[in-house]
Protein backbone atom coordinates (compact mmCIF):
# COMPACT_ATOMS: atom_id res chain seq x y z
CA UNK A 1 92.88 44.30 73.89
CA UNK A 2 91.19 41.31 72.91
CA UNK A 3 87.75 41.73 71.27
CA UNK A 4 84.77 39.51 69.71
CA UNK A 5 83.90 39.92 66.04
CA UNK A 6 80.71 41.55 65.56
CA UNK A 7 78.25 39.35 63.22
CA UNK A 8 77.89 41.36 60.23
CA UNK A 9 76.24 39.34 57.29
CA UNK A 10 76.97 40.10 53.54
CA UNK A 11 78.08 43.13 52.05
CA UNK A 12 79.54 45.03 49.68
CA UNK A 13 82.49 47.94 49.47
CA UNK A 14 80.50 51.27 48.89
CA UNK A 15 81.80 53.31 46.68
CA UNK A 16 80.58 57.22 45.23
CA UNK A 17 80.14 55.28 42.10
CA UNK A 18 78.05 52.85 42.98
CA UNK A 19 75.84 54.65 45.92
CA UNK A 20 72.83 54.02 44.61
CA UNK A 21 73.03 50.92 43.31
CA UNK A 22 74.68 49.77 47.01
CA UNK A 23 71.40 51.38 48.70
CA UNK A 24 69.32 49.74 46.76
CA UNK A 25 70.76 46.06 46.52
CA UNK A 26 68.42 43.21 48.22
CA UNK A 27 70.34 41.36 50.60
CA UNK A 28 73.34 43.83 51.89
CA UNK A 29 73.79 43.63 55.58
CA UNK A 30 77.22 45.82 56.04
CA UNK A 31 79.25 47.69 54.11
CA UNK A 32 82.80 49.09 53.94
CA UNK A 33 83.72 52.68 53.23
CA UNK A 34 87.44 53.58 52.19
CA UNK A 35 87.80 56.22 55.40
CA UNK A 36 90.70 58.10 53.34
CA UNK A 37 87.48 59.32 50.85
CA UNK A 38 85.42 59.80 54.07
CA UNK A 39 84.93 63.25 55.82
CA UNK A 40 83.20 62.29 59.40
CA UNK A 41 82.08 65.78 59.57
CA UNK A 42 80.45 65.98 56.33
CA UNK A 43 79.07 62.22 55.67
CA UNK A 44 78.01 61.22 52.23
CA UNK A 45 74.25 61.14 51.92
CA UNK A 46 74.22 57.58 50.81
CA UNK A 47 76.35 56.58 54.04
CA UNK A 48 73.97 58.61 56.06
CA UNK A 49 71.10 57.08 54.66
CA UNK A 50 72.56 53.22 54.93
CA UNK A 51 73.79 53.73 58.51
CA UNK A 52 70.34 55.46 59.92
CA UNK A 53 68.56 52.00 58.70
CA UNK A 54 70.79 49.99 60.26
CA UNK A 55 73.16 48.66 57.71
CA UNK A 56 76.54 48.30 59.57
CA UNK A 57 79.31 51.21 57.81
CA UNK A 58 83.00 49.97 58.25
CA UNK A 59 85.60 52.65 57.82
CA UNK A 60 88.41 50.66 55.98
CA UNK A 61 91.80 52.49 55.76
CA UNK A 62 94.57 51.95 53.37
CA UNK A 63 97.39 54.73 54.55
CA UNK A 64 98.60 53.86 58.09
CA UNK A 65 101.41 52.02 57.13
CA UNK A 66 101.40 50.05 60.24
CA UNK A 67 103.95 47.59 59.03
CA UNK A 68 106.59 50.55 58.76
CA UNK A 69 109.44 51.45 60.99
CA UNK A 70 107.72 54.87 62.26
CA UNK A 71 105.04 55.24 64.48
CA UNK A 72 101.72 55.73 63.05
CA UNK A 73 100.58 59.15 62.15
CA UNK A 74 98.41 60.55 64.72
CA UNK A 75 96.17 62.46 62.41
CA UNK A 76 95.44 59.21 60.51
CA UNK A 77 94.61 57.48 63.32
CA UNK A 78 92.58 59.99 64.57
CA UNK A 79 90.46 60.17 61.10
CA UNK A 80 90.04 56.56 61.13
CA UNK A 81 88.42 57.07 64.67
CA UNK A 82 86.48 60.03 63.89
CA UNK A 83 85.12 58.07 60.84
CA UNK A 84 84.38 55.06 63.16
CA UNK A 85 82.29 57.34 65.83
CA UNK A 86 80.08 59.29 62.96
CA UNK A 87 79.38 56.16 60.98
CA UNK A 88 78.10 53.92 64.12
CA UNK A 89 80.94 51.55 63.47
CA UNK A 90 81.42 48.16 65.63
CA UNK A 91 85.47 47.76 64.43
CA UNK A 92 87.64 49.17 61.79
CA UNK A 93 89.68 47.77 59.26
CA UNK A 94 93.19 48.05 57.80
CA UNK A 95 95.84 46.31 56.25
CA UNK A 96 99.24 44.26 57.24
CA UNK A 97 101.57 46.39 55.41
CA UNK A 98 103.75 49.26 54.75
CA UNK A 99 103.32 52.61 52.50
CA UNK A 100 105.42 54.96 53.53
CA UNK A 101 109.54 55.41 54.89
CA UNK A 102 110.14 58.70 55.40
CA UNK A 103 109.41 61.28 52.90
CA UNK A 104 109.06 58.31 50.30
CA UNK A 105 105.19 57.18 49.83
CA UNK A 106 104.76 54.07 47.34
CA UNK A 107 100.90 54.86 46.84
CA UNK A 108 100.61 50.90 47.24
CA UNK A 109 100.55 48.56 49.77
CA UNK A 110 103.73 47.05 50.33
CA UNK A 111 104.12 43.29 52.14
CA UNK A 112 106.05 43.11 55.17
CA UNK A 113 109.12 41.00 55.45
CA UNK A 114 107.73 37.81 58.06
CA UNK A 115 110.61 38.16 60.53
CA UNK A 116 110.52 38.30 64.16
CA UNK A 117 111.75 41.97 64.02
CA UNK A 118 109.39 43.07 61.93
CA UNK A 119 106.56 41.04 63.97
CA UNK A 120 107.63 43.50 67.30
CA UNK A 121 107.66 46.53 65.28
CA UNK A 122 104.17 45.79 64.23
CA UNK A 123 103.18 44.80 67.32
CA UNK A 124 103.70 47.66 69.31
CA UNK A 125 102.39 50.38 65.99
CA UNK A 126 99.18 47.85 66.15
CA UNK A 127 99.22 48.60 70.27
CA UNK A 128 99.45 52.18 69.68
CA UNK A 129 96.93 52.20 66.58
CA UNK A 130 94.51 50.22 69.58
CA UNK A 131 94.95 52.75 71.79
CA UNK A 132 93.48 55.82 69.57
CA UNK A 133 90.87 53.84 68.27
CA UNK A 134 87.24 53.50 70.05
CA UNK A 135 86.56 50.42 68.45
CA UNK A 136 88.47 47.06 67.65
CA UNK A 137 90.52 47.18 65.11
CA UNK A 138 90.77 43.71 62.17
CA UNK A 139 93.80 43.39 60.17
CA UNK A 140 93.91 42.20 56.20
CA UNK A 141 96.25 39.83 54.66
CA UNK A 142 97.37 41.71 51.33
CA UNK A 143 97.90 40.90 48.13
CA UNK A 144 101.58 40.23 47.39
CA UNK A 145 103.81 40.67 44.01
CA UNK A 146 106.47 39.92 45.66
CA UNK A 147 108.11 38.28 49.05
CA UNK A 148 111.52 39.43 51.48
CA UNK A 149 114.34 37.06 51.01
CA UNK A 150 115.14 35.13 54.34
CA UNK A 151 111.30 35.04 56.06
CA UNK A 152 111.22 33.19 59.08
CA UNK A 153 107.53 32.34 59.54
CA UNK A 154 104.83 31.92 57.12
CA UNK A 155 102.09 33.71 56.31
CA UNK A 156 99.60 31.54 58.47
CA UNK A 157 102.26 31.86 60.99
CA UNK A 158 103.01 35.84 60.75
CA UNK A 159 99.19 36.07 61.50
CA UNK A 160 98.71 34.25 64.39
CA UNK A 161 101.34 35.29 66.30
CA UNK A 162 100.12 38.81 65.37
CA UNK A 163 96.60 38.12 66.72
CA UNK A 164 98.17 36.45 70.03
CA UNK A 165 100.09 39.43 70.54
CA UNK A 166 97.63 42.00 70.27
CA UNK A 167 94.54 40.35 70.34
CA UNK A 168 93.44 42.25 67.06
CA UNK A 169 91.03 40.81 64.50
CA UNK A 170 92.06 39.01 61.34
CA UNK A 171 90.20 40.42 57.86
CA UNK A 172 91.19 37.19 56.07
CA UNK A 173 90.98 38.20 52.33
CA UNK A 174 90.76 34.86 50.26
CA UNK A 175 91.55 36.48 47.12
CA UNK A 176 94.55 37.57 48.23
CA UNK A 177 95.26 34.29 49.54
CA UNK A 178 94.93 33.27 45.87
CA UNK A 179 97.02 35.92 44.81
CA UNK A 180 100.18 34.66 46.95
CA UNK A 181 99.42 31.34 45.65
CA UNK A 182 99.95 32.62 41.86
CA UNK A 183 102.59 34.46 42.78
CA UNK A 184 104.56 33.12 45.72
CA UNK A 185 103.88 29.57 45.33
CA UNK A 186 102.07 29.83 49.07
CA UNK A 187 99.72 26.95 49.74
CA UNK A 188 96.36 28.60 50.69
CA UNK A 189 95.01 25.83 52.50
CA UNK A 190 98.18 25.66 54.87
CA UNK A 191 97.34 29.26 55.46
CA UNK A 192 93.75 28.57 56.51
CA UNK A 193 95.34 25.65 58.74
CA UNK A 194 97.76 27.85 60.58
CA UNK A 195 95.09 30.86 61.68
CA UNK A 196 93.57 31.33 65.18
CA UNK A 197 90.35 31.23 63.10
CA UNK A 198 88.61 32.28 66.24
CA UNK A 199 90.32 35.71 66.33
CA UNK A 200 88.39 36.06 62.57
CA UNK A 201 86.96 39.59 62.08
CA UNK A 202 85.44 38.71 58.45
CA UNK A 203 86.08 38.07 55.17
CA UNK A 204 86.83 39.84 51.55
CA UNK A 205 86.10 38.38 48.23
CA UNK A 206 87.51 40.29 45.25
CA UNK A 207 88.09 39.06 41.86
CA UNK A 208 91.19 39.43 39.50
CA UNK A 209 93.01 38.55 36.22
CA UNK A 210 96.43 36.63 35.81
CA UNK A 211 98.38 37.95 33.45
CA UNK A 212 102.14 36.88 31.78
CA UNK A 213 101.42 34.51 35.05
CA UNK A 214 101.26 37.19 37.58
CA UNK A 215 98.23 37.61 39.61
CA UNK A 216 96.73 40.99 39.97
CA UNK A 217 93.94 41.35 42.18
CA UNK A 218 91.81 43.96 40.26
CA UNK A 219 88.62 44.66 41.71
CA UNK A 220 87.30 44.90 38.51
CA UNK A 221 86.66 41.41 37.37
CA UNK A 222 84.08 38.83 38.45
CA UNK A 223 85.08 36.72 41.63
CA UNK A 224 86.36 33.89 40.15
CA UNK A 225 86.34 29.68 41.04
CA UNK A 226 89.31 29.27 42.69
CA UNK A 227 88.09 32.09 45.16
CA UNK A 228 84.83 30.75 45.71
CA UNK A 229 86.51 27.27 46.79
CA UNK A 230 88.96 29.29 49.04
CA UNK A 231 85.75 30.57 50.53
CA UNK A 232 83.81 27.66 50.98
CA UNK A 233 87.21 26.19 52.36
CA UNK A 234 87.20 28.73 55.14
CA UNK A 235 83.68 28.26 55.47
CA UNK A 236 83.46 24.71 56.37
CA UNK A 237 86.38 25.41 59.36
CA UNK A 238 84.57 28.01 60.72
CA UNK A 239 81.31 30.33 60.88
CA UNK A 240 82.04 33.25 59.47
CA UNK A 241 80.90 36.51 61.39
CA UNK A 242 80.81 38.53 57.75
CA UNK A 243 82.06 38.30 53.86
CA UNK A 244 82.29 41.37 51.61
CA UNK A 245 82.71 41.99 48.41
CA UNK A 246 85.28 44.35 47.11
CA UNK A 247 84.53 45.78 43.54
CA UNK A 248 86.36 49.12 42.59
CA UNK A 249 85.61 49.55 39.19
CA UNK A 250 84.02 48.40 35.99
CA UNK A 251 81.24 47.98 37.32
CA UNK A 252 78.22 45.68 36.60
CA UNK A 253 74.67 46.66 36.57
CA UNK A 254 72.56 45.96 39.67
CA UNK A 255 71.82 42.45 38.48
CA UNK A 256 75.20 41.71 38.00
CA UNK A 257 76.39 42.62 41.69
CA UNK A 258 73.28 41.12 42.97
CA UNK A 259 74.76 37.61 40.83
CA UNK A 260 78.35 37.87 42.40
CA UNK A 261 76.77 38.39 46.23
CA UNK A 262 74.57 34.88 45.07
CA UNK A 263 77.47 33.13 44.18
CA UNK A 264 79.33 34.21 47.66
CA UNK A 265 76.55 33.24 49.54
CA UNK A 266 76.41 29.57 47.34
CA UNK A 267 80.17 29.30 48.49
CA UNK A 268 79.53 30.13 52.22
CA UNK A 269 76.55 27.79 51.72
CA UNK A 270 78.66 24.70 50.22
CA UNK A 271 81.22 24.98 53.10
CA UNK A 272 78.44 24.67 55.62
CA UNK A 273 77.84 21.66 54.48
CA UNK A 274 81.08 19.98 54.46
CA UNK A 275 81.51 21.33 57.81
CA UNK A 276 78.20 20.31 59.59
């Protein structure tokens, strides 16, 4: 199932937290809801309110493990499309990676080793995740600690062969692109050159801290530089259809989120103009 990307603007991740402040924000064209804290039946009155005046809801889920040997629960898939048909929802999101093997559940998501074997295995939990889901579904790029010995394509690689295969969406997250940069050593930038950047879904933007020289991708700190030139990178290959911004804690006041969507929007903005 092959499937357009819907053109979704700026946004934000909504969180309880931060309801209000999300509601309120000038400027916020979609948003992402974590659909493990969602109940379709019983929608949170700030989702309610944000998807009756238009502002696009994405369910985002974090616990179908589609990169594991075993198939993908039904019941989660069938939340994530519940969540999907209450909220209005053009596509879902989720991530390329593992969290569970049997009874064992990391509470984390896990990389995938970039093999060929692995690639089929994903393939056909991705074909199976389509076929529950009443929307198209994008896939995320996460952010690694560590890599498989012996990989036999790279991450730019892994991703378009994944999109050719199933025709799903990428969610390219340029922080985490950063992140396996810190970590792994993994040029970004040969990354961006390898994608089928017309199979792009959209974009996150997250900011982190490096510490002991590890990379963690926080969610709690300001986006920082080398994120914002990832962004504008992407930006002058490509349009892109939507970029969010994750935040997940320690949060600024209004002005302060209202500062970091600016600066996103500069980035986007200083790509465009390399590109035209």
């Amino acid at each position: 199932m092959t499937a357009s990307a819907p053109l979704l603007g700026y946004g934000i991740g909504w969180r309880p937290r931060i309801d209000l402040t999300v509601e309120r924000l000038p400027g916020v064209d979609f948003v992402e809801a974590i659909a493990e804290g969602v109940d379709p039946r019983r929608l949170f009155a700030s989702l309610r309110v944000l998807r009756d005046r238009g502002t696009t809801v994405i369910p985002h889920g974090v616990s179908l493990s589609l990169g594991g040997a075993e198939r993908p629960e039904p019941r989660r898939l069938a939340h994530l499309a519940a969540c999907a048909e209450a909220l209005g929802s053009p596509l879902v999101s989720e991530h390329i990676a593992f969290t569970r093997a049997g009874a064992w559940n990391a509470g984390h998501l896990l990389p995938v080793p970039r093999t060929w074997d692995t690639l089929a295995v994903l393939t056909e939990n991705i074909r199976i995740a389509q076929d529950q889901l009443p929307v198209p579904l994008a896939l995320e790029n996460i952010a690694p600690l560590l890599a498989w010995p012996d990989e036999e394509l790279t991450e730019g690689q892994f991703l378009a062969e994944l999109a050719e295969r199933t025709g799903v969406l990428l969610l390219v997250d340029v922080a985490n692109l950063h992140t396996a940069h810190i970590n792994l050593g993994t040029d970004p930038h040969r990354v961006l050159d390898e994608l089928p950047l017309e199979r792009l879904g959209y974009v996150h933007v997250a900011g982190g801290v490096e510490r002991d020289g590890v990379w963690h991708d926080t969610h709690t700190h300001p986006v920082g530089g080398p994120v914002l030139d990832l962004l504008a990178d992407l930006a002058a290959r490509t349009g892109l259809p939507g970029v969010l911004l994750e935040r997940d804690g320690d949060y600024p006041d209004d002005a302060g989120l209202a500062g970091e969507l600016a600066a996103i929007r500069g980035a986007v903005a200083r790509g465009d103009r390399v590109g035209r």
